[in-house]
N, C-alpha and C. Protein backbone atom coordinates (compact mmCIF):
# COMPACT_ATOMS: atom_id res chain seq x y z
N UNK A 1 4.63 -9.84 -5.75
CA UNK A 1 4.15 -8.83 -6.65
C UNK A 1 4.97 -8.95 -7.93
N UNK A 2 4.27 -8.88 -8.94
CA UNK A 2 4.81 -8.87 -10.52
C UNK A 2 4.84 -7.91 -11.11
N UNK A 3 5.38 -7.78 -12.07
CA UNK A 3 5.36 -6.95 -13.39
C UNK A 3 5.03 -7.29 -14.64
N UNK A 4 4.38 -7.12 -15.12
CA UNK A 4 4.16 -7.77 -16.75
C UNK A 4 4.35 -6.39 -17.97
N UNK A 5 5.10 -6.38 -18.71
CA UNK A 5 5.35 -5.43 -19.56
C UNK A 5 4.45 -5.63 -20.73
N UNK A 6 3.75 -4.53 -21.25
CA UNK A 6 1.99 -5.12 -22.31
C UNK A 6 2.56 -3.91 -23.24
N UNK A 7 1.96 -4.51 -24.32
CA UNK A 7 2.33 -4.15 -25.62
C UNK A 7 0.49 -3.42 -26.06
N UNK A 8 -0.35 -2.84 -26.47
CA UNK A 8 -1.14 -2.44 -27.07
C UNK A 8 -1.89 -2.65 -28.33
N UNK A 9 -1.03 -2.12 -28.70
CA UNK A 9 -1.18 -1.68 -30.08
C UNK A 9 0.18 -2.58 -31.55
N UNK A 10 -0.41 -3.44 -32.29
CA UNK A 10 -1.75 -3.40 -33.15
C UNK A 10 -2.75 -4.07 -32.28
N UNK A 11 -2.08 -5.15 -31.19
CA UNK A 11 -3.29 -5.95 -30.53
C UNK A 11 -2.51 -5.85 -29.15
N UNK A 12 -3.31 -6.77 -28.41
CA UNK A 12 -3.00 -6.72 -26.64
C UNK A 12 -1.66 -7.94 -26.67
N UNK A 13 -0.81 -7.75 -26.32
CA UNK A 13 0.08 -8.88 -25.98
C UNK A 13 0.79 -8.71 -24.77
N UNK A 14 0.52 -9.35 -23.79
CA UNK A 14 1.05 -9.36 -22.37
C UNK A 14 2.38 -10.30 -22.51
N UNK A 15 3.60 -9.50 -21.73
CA UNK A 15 4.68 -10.07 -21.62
C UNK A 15 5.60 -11.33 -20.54
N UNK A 16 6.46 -11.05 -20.71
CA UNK A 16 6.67 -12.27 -19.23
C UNK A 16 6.48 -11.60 -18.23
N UNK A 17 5.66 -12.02 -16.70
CA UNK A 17 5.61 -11.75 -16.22
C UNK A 17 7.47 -11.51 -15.30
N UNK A 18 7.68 -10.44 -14.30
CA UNK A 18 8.98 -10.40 -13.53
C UNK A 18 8.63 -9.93 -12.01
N UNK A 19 9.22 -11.06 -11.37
CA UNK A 19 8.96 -10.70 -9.54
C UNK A 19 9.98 -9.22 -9.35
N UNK A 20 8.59 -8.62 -9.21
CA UNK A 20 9.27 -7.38 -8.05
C UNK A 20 9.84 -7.69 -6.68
N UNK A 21 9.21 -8.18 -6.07
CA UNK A 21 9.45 -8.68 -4.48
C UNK A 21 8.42 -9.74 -4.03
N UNK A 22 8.74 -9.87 -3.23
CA UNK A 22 7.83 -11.05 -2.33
C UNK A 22 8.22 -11.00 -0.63
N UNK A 23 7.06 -11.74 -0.09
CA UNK A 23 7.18 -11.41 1.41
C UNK A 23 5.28 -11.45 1.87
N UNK A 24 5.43 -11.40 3.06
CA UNK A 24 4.24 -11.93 3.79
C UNK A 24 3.21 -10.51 3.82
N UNK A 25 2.39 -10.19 3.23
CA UNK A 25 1.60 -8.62 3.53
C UNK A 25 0.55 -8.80 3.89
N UNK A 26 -0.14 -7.91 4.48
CA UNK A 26 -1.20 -7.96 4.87
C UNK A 26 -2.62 -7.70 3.63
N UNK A 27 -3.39 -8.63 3.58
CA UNK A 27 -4.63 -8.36 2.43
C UNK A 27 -5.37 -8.12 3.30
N UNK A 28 -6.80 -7.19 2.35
CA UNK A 28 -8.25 -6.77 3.39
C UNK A 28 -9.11 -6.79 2.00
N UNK A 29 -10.11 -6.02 2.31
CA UNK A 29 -10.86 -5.03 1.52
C UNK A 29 -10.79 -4.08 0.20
N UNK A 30 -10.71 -4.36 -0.51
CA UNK A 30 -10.21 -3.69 -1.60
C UNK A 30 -8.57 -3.65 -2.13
N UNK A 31 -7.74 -2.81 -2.57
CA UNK A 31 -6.52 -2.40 -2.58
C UNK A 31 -5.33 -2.33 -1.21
N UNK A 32 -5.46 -3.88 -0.91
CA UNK A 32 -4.00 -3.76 -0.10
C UNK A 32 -2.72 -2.78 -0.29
N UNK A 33 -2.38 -1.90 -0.95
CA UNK A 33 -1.25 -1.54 -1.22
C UNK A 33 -1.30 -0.15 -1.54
N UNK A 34 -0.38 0.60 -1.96
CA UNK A 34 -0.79 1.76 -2.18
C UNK A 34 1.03 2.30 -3.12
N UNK A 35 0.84 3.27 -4.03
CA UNK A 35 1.89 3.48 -5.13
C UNK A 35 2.14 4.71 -4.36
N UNK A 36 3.42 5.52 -3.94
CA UNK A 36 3.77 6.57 -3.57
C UNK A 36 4.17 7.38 -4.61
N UNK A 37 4.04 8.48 -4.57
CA UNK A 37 4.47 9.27 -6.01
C UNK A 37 5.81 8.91 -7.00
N UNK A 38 7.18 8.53 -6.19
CA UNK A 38 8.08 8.34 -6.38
C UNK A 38 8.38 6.80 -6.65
N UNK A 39 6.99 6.27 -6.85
CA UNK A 39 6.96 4.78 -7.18
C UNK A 39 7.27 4.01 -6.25
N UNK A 40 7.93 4.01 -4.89
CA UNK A 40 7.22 3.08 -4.01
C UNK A 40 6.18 2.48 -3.72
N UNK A 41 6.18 1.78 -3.34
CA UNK A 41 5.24 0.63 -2.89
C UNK A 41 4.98 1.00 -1.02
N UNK A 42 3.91 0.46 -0.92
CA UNK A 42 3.32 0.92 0.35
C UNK A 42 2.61 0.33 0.95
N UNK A 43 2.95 -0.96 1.82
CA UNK A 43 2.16 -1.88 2.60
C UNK A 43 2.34 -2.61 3.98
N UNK A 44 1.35 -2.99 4.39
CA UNK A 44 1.53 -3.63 5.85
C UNK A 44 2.54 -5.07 5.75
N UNK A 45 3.36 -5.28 6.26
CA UNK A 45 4.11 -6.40 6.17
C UNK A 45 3.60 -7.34 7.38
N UNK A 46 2.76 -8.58 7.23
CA UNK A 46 2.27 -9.32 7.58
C UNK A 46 3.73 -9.47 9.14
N UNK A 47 3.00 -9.88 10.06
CA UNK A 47 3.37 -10.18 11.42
C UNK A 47 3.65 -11.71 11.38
N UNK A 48 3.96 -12.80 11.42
CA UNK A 48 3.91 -13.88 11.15
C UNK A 48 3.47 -14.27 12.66
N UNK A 49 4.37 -13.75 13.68
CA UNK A 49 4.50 -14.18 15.67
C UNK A 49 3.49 -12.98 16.22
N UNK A 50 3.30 -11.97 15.60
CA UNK A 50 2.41 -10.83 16.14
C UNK A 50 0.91 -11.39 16.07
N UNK A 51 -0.11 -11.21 17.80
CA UNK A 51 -1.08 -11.65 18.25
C UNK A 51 -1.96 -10.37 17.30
N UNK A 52 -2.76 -11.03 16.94
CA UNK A 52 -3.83 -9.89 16.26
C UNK A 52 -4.71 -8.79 16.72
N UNK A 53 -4.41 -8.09 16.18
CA UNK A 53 -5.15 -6.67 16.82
C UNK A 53 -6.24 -6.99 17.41
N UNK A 54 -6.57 -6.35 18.76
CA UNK A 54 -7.77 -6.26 19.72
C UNK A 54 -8.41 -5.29 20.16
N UNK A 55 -7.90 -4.38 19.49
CA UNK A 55 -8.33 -2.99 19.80
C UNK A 55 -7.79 -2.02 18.30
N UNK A 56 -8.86 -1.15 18.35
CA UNK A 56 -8.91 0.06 17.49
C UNK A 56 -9.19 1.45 17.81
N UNK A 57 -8.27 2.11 17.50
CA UNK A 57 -8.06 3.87 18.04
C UNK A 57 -9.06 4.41 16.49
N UNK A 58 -9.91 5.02 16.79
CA UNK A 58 -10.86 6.08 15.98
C UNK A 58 -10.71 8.00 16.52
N UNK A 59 -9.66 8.13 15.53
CA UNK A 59 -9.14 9.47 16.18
C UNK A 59 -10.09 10.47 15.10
N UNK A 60 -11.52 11.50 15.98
CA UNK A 60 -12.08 12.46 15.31
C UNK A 60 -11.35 13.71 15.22
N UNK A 61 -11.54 14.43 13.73
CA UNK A 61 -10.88 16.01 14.28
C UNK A 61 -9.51 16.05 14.29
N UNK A 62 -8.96 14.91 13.63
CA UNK A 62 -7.38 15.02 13.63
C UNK A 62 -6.74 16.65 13.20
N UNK A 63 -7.41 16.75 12.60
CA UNK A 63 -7.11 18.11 11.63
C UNK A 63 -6.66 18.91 12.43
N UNK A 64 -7.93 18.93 13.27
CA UNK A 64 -7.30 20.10 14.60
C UNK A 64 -6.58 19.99 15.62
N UNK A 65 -5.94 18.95 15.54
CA UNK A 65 -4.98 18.64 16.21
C UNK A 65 -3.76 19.06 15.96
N UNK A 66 -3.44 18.37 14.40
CA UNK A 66 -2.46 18.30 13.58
C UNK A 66 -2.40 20.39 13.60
N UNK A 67 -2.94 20.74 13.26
CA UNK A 67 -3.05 22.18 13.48
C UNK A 67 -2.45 23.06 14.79
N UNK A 68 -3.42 22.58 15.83
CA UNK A 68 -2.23 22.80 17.00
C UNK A 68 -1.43 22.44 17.08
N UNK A 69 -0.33 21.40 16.73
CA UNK A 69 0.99 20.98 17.10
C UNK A 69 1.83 21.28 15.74
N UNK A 70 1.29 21.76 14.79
CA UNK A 70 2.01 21.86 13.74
C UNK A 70 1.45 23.33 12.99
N UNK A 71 1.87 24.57 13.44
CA UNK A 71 1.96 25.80 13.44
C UNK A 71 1.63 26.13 11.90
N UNK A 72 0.60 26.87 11.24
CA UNK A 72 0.98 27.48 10.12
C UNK A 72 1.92 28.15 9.46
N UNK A 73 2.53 28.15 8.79
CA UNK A 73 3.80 29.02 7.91
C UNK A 73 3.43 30.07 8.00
């Protein structure tokens, strides 16, 4: 992952690019990654020896779950 620092204005000028990090992640469908408020970064870190998923949990109604085990104020 990079950084490129861009200038605007009078015209577009893109800067040197600078490695944030690097490492093995997982890509899919759209936006691999995700920005946390506090500017973290937020992603699956690729398994390199891990056998690939064979199964998938589809949990309905979490809400009400999360509700029973986690009490209103």
């Amino acid at each position: 992952m990079f950084a490129v620092p861009i200038q605007t204005e009078p015209e577009f000028i893109a800067g040197t690019p600078r490695l944030l990090f690097e490492g093995s992640f997982e890509v899919g469908v759209g936006r691999p990654y995700d920005i946390a408020p506090d500017g973290r970064f937020v992603m699956i870190q690729s398994g390199e020896s891990e056998a690939p998923a064979t199964q998938i949990a589809f949990v309905q109604n979490w809400t009400e779950e999360l509700k029973r085990r986690v009490p209103a104020r």
